[in-house]
C-alpha atoms as a PDB file:
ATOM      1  CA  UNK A   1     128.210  77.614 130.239  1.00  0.00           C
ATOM      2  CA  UNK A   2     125.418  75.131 129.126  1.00  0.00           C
ATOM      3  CA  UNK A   3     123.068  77.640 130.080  1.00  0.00           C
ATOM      4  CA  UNK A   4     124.387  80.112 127.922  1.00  0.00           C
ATOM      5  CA  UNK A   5     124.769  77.182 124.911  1.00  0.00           C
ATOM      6  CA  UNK A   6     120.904  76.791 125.342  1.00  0.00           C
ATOM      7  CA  UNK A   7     120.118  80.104 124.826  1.00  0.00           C
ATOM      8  CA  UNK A   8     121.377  80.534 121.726  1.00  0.00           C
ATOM      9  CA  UNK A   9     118.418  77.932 120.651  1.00  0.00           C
ATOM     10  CA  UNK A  10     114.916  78.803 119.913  1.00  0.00           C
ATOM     11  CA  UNK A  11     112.435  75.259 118.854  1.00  0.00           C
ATOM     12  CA  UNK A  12     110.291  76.417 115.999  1.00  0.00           C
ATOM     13  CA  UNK A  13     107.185  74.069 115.940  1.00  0.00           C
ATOM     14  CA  UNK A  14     105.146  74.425 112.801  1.00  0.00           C
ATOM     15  CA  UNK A  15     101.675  73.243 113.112  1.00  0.00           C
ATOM     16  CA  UNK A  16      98.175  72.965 111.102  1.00  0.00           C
ATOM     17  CA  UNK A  17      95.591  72.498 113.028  1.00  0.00           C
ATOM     18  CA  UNK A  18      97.730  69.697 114.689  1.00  0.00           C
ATOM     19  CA  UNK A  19      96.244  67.047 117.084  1.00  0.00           C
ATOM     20  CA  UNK A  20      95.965  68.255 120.327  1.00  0.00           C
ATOM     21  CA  UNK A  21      97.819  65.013 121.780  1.00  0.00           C
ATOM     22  CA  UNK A  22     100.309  64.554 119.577  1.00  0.00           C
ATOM     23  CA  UNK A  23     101.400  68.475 119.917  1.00  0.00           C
ATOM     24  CA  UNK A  24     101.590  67.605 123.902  1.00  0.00           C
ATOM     25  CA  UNK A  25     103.698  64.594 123.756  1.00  0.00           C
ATOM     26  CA  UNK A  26     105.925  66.764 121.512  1.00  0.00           C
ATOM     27  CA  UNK A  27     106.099  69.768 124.197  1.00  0.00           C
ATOM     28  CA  UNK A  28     106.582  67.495 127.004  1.00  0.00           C
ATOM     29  CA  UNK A  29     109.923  65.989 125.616  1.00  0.00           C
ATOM     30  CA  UNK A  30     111.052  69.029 124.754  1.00  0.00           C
ATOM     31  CA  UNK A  31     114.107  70.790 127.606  1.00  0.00           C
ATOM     32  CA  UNK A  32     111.639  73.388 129.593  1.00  0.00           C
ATOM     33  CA  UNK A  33     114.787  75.558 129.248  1.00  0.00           C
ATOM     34  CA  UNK A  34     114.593  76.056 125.816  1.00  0.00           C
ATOM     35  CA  UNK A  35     112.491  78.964 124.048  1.00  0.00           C
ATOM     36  CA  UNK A  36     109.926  77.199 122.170  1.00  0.00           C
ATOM     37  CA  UNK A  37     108.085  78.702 119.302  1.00  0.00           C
ATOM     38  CA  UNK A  38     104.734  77.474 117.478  1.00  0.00           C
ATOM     39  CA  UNK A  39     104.238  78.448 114.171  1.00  0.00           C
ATOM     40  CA  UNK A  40      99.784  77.852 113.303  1.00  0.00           C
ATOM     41  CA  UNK A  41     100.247  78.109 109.934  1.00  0.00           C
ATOM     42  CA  UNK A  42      96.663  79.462 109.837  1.00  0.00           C
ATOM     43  CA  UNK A  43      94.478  82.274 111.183  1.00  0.00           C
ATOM     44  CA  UNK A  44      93.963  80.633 114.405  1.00  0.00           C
ATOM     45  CA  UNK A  45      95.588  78.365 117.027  1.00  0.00           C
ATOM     46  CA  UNK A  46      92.351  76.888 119.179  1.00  0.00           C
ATOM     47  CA  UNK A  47      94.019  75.634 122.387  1.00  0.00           C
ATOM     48  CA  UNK A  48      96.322  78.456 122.642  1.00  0.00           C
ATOM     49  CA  UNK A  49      95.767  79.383 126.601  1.00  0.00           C
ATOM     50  CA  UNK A  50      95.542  76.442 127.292  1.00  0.00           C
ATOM     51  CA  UNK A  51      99.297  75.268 125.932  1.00  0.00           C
ATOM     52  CA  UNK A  52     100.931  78.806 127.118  1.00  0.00           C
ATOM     53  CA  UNK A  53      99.350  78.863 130.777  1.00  0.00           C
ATOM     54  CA  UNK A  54     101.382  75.025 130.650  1.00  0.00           C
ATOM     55  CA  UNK A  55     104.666  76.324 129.333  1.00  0.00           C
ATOM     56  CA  UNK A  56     106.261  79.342 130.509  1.00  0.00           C
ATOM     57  CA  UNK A  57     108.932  79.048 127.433  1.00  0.00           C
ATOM     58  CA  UNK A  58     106.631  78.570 124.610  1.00  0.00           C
ATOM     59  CA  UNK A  59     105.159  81.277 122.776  1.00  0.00           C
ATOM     60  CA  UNK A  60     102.162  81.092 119.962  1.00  0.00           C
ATOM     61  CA  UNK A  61     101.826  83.113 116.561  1.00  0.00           C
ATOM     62  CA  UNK A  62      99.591  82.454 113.354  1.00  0.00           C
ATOM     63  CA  UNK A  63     100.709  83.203 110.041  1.00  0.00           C
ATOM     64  CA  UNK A  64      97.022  84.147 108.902  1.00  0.00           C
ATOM     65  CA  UNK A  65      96.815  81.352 106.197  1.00  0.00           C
ATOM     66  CA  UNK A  66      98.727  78.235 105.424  1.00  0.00           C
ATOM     67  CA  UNK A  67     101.871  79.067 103.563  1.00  0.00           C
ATOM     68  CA  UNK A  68     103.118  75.521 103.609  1.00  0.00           C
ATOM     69  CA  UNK A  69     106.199  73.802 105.104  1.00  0.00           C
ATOM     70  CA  UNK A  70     108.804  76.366 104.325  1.00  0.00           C
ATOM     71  CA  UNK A  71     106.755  79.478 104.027  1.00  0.00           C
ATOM     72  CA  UNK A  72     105.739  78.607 107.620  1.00  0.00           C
ATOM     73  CA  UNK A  73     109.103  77.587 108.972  1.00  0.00           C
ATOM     74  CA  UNK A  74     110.675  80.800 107.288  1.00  0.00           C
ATOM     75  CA  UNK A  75     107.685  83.002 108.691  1.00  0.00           C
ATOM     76  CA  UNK A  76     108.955  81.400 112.507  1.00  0.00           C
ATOM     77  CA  UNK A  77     112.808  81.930 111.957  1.00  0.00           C
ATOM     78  CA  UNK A  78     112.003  85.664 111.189  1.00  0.00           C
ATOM     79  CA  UNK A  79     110.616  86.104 114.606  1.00  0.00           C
ATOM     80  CA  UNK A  80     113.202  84.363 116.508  1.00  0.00           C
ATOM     81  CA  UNK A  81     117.003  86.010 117.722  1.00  0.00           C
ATOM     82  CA  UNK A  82     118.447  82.928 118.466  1.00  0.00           C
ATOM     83  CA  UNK A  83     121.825  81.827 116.734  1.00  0.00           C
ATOM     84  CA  UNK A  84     120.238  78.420 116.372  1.00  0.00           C
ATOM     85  CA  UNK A  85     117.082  77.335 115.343  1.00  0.00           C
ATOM     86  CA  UNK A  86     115.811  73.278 115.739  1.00  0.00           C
ATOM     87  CA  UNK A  87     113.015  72.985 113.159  1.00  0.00           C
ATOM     88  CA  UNK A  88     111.041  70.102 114.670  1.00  0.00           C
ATOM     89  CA  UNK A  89     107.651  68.726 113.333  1.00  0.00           C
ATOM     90  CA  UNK A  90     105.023  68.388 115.984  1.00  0.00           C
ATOM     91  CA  UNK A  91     104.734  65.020 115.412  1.00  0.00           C
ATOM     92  CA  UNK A  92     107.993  63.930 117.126  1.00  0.00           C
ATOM     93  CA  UNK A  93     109.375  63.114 120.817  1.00  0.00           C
ATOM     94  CA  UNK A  94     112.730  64.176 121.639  1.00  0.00           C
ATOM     95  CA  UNK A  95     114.954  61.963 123.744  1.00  0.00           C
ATOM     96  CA  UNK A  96     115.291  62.836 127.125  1.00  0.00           C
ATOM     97  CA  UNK A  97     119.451  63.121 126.471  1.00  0.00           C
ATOM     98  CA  UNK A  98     118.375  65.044 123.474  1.00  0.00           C
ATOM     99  CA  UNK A  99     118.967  68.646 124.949  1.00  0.00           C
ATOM    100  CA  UNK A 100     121.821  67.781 126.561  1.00  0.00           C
ATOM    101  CA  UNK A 101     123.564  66.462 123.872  1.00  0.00           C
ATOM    102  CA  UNK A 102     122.357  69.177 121.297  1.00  0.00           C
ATOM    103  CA  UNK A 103     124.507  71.297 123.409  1.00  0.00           C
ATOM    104  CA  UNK A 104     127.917  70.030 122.332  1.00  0.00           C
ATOM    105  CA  UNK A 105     126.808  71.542 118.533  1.00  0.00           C
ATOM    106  CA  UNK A 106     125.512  75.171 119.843  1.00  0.00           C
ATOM    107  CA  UNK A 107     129.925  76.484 119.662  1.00  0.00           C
ATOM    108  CA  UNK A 108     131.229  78.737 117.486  1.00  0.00           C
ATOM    109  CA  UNK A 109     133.889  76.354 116.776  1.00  0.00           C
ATOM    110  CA  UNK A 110     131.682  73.831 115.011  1.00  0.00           C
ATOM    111  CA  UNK A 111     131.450  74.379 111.113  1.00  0.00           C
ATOM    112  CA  UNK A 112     128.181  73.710 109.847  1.00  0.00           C
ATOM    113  CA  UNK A 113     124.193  74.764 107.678  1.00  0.00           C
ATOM    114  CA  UNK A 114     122.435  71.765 109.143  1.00  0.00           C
ATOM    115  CA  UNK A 115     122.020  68.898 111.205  1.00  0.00           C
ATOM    116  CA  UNK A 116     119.995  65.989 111.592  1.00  0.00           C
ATOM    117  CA  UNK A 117     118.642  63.747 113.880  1.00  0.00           C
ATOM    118  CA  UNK A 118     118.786  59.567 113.946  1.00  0.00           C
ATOM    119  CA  UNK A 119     115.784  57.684 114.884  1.00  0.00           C
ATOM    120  CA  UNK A 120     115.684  54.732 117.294  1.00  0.00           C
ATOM    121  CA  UNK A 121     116.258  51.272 115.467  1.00  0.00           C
ATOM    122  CA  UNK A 122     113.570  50.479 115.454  1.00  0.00           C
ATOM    123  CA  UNK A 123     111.915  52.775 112.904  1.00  0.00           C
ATOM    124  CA  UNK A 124     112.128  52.019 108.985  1.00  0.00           C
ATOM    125  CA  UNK A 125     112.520  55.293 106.985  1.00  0.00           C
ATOM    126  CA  UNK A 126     116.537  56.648 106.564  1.00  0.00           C
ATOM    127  CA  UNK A 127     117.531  60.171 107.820  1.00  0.00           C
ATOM    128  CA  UNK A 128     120.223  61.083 105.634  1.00  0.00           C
ATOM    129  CA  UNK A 129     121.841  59.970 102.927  1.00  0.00           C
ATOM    130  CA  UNK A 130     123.541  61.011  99.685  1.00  0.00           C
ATOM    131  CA  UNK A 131     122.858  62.139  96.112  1.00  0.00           C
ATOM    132  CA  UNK A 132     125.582  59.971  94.915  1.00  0.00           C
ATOM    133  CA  UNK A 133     124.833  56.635  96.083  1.00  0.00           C
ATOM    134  CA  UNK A 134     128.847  55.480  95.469  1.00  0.00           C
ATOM    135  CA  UNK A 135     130.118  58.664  97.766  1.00  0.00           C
ATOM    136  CA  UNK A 136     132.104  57.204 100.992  1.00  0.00           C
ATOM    137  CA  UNK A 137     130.604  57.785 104.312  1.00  0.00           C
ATOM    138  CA  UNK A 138     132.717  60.474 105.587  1.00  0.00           C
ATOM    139  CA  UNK A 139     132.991  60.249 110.087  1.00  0.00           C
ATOM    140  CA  UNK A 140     133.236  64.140 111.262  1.00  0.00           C
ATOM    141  CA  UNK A 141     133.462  63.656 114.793  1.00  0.00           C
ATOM    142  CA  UNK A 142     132.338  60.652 117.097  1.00  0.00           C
ATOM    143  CA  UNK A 143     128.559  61.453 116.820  1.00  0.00           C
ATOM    144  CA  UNK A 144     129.132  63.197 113.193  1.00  0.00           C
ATOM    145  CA  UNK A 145     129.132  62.463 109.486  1.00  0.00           C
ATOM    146  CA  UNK A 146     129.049  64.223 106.881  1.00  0.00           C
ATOM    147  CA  UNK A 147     126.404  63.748 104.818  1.00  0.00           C
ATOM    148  CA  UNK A 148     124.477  65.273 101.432  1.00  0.00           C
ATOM    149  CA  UNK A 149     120.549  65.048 102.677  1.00  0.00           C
ATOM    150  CA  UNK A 150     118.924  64.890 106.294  1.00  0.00           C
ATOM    151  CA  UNK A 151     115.421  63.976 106.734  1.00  0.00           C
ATOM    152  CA  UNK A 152     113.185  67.219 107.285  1.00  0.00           C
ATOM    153  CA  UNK A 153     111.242  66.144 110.138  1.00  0.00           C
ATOM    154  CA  UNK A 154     113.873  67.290 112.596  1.00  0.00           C
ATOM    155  CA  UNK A 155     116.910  69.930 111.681  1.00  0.00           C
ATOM    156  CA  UNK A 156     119.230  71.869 113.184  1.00  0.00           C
ATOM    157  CA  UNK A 157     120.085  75.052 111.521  1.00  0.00           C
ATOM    158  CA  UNK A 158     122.963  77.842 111.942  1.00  0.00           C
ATOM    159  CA  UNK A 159     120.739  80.806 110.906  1.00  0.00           C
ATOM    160  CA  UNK A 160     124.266  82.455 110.530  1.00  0.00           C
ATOM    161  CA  UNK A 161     124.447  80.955 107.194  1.00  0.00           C
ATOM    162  CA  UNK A 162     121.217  82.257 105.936  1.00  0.00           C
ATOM    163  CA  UNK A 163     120.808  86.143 104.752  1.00  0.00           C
ATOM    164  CA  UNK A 164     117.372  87.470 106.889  1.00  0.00           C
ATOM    165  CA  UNK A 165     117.016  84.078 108.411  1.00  0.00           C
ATOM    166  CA  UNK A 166     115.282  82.910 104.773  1.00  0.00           C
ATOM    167  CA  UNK A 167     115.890  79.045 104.986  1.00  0.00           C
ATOM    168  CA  UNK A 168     113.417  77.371 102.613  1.00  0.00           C
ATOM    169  CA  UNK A 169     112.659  77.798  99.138  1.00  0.00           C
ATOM    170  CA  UNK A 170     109.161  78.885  99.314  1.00  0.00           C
ATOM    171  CA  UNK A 171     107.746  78.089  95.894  1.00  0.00           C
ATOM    172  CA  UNK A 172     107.901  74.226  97.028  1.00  0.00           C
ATOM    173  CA  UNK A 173     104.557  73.928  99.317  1.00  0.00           C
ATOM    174  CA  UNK A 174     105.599  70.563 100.679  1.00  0.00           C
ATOM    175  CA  UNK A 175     107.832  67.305  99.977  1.00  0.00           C
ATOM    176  CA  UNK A 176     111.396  67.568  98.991  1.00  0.00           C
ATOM    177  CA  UNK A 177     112.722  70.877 100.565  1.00  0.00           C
ATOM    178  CA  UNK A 178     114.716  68.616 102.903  1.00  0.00           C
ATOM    179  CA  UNK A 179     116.798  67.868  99.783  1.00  0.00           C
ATOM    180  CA  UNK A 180     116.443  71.246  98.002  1.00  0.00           C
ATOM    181  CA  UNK A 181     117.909  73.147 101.232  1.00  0.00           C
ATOM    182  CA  UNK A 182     120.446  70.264 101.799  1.00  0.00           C
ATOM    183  CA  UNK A 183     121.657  70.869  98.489  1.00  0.00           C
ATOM    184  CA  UNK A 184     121.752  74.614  98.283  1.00  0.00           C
ATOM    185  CA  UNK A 185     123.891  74.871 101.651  1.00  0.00           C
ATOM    186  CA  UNK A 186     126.321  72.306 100.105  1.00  0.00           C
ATOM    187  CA  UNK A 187     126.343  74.123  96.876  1.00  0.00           C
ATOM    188  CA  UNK A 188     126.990  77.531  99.020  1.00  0.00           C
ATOM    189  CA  UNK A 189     130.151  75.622 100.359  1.00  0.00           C
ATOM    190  CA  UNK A 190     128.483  74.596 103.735  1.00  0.00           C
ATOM    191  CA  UNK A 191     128.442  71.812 105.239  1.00  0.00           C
ATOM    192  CA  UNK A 192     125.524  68.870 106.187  1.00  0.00           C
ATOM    193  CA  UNK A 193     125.471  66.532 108.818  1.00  0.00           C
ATOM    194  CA  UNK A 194     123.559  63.782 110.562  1.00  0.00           C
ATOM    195  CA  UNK A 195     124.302  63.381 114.392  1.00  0.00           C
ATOM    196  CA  UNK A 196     124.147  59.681 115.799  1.00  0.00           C
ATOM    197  CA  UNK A 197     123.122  60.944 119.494  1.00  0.00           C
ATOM    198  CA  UNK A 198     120.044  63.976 118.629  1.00  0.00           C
ATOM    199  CA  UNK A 199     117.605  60.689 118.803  1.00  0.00           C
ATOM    200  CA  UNK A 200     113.771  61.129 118.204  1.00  0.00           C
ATOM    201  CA  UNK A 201     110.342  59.368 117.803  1.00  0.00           C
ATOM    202  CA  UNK A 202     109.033  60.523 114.438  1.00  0.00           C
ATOM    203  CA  UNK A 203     105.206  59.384 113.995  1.00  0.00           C
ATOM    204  CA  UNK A 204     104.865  60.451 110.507  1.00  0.00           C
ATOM    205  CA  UNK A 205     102.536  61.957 109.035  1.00  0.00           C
ATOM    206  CA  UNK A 206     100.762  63.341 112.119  1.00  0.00           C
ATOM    207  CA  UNK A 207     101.383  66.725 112.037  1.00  0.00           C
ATOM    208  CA  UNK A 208      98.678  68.283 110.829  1.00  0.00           C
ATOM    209  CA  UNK A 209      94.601  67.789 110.459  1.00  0.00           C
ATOM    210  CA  UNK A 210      95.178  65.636 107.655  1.00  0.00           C
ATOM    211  CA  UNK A 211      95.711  63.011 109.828  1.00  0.00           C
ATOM    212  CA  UNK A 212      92.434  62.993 110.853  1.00  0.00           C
ATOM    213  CA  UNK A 213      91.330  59.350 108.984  1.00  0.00           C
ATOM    214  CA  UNK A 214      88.291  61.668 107.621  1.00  0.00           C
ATOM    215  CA  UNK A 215      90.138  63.269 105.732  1.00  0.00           C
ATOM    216  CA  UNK A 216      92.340  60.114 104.392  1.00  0.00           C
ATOM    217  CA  UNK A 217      91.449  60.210 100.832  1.00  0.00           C
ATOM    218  CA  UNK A 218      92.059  64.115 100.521  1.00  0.00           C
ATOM    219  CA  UNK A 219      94.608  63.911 102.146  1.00  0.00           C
ATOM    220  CA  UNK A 220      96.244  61.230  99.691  1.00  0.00           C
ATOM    221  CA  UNK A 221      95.291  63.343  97.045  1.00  0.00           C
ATOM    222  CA  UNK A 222      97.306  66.171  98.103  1.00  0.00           C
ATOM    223  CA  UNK A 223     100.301  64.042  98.706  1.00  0.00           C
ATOM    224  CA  UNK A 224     100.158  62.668  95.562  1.00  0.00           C
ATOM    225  CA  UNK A 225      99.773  66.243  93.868  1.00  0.00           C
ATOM    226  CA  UNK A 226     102.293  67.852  95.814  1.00  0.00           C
ATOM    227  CA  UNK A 227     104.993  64.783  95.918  1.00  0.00           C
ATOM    228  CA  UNK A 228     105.010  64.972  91.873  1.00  0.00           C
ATOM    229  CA  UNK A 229     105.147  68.469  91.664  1.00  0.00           C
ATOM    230  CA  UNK A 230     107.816  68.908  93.909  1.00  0.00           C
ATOM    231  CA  UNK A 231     110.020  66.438  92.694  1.00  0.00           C
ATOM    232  CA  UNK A 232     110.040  67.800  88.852  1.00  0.00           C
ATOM    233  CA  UNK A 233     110.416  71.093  90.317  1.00  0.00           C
ATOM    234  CA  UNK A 234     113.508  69.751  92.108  1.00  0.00           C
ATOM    235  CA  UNK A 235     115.301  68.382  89.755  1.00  0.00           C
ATOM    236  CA  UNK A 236     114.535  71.409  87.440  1.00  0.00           C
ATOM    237  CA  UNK A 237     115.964  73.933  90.172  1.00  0.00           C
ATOM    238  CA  UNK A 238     118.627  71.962  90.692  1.00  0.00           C
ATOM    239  CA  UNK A 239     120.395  70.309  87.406  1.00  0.00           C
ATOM    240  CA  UNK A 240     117.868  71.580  84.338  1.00  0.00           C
ATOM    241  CA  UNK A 241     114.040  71.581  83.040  1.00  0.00           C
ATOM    242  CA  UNK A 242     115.340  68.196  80.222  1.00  0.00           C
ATOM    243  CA  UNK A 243     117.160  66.828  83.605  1.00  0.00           C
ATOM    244  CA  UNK A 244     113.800  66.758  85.211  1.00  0.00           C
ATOM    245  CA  UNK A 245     112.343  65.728  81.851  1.00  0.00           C
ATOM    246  CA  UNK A 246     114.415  62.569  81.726  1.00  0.00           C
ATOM    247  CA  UNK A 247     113.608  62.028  85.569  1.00  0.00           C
ATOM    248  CA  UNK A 248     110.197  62.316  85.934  1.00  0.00           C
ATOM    249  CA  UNK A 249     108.443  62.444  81.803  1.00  0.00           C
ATOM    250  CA  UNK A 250     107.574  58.597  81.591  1.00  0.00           C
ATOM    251  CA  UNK A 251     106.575  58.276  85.055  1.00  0.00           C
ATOM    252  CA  UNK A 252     103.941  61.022  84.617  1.00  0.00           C
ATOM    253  CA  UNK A 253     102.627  58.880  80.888  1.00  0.00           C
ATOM    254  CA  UNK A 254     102.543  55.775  83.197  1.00  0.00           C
ATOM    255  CA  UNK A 255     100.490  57.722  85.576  1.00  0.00           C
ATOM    256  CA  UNK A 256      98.187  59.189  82.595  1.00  0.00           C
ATOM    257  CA  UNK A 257      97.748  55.360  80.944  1.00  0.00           C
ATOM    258  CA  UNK A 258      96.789  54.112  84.759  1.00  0.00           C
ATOM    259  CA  UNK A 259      94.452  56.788  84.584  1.00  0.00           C
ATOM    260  CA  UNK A 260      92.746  55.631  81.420  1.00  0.00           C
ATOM    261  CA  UNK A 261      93.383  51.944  82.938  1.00  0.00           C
ATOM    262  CA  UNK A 262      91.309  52.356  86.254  1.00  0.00           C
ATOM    263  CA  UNK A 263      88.388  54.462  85.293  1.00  0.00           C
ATOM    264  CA  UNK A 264      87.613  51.556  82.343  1.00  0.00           C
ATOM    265  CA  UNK A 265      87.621  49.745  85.566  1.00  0.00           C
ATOM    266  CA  UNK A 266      85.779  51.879  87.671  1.00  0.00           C
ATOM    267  CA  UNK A 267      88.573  51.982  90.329  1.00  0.00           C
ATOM    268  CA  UNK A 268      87.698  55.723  91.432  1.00  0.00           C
ATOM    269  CA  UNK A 269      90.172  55.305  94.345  1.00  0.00           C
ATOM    270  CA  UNK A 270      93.688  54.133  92.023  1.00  0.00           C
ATOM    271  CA  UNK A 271      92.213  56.443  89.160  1.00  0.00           C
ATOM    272  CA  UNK A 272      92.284  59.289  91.604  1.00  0.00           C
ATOM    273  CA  UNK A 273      95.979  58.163  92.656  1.00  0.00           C
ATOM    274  CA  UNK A 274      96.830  58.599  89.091  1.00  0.00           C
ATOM    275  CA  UNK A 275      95.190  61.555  88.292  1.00  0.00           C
ATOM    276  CA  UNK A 276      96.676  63.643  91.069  1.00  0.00           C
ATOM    277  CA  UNK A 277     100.361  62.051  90.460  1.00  0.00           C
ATOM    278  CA  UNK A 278      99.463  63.269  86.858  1.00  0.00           C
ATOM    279  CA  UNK A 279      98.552  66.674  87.802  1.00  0.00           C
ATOM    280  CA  UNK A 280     101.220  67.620  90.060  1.00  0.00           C
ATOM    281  CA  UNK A 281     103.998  66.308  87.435  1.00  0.00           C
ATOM    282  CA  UNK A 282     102.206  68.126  84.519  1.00  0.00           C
ATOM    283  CA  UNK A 283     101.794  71.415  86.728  1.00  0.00           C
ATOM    284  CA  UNK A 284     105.443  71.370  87.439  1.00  0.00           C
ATOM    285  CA  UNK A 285     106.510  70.587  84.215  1.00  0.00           C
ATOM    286  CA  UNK A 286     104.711  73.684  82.490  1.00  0.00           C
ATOM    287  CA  UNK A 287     106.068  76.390  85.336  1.00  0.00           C
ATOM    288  CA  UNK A 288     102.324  76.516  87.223  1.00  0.00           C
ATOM    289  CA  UNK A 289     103.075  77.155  90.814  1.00  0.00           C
ATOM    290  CA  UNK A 290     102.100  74.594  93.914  1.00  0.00           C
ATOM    291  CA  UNK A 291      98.886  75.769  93.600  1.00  0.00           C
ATOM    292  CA  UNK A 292      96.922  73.014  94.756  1.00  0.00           C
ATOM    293  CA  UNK A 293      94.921  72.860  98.156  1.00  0.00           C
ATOM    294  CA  UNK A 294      93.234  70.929 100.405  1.00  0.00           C
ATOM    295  CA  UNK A 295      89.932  73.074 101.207  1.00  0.00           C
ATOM    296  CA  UNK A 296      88.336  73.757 104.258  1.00  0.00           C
END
């Protein structure tokens, strides 16, 4: 019977040009009898023999160009049959009870879109939470609760619930589709959860080759770009443009007078930090798409 349970999961892996290391740490914690699936989201995955000659479940495909977080992850759950999908980042180690517990959510007689994982104590960033602050904690089940948001690094999905396995919003490149999917499955009357036993070792921000410290100031820039973008785009999607207006519209001026602030100061490093918070909010807030990139 557990057997069976696992097969109806596929692990969908999405990398970018991911450390070599960090991608093998990840494989290694992950049950060997569980189809595994890597998503390059580019035209070429370099140590590909080399990782499918070591794992007899894991199979390999490119998307031909980076499409971003959920453009990638949606390009993955198309190619899968599984009932269940676990969206993990490459940058994470499973617990070795993690498999064996995922199993009591793989039944048709649980209700749910999504679940998420918990971290060990001892690391500092949340997992899930709620878009009212004052809403009560609401226990499911002993490992359970019912939450509004679940941290994206790690997910659980019932593909059921999603028409030609089309998860993600793919006009957001990166940074808040946690929240924007979380929201749209509640809004479609499902239902969100974070489990207190799926535990995992998130590294953050190691997922990809802009971890590589030579590319640390790009990289920054693209977060920055990308975080601001997102975020009006999220509340505009989600409530209304003058919601996102009120949200985000004096946060991007005190980006724009920091901008003026540091280059009188000839701080190119906190101008730049401005300039691309700036940019994303401004590109959002005029209907531009994520457009920005970090080049090759």
């Amino acid at each position: 019977m557990n057997k069976n349970l696992l097969s109806e999961l596929t692990v969908v892996i999405l990398t970018y040009r991911t450390n070599r290391e960090i991608l093998s740490n990840c494989l290694k914690s992950l049950d060997e009898k569980v189809k595994v699936k890597i998503i390059e989201n580019s035209e070429n995955f370099e140590n590909e023999k080399e990782f499918i000659n070591k794992y007899s479940n894991l199979t390999i495909e490119c998307t031909g160009k980076n499409l971003g977080f959920g453009g990638g992850n949606n390009f993955g759950f198309k190619k899968i049959n599984t009932k269940f999908v676990l969206a993990l980042s490459p940058d994470t180690i499973c617990d070795k009870n993690f498999f064996e517990n995922i199993k009591s959510y793989l039944k048709d007689s649980l209700e749910f879109s999504l679940i998420g994982v918990s971290y060990y104590q001892n690391e500092p960033f949340p997992t899930y939470g709620y878009f009212n602050k004052s809403k009560k904690i609401e226990i499911s089940t002993d490992s359970l609760i019912e939450v509004d948001w679940i941290a994206g690094c790690a997910m659980l999905i019932n593909l059921d619930k999603y028409e030609n396995n089309k998860v993600f919003d793919e006009n957001i490149f990166i940074y808040f589709e946690d929240f924007d999917i979380c929201l749209q499955a509640i809004k479609n009357g499902g239902k969100v959860f974070s489990s207190k036993i799926l535990l995992i070792k998130h590294l953050g921000n190691k997922g990809s080759v802009a971890a590589d410290p030579n590319f640390k100031e790009i990289a920054q820039n693209f977060k920055d770009w990308h975080w601001t973008w997102s975020q009006f785009y999220f509340y505009k999607k989600n409530y209304s443009y003058f919601h996102a207006l009120r949200k985000c519209f004096f946060k991007m001026i005190k980006n724009l007078m920091k901008m003026f602030f540091y280059k009188l100061l000839s701080n190119n490093s906190s101008f730049n930090n401005s300039k691309y918070r700036f940019l994303g909010f401004f590109n959002s807030m005029i209907g531009k798409k994520s457009y920005y990139r970090i080049e090759d």
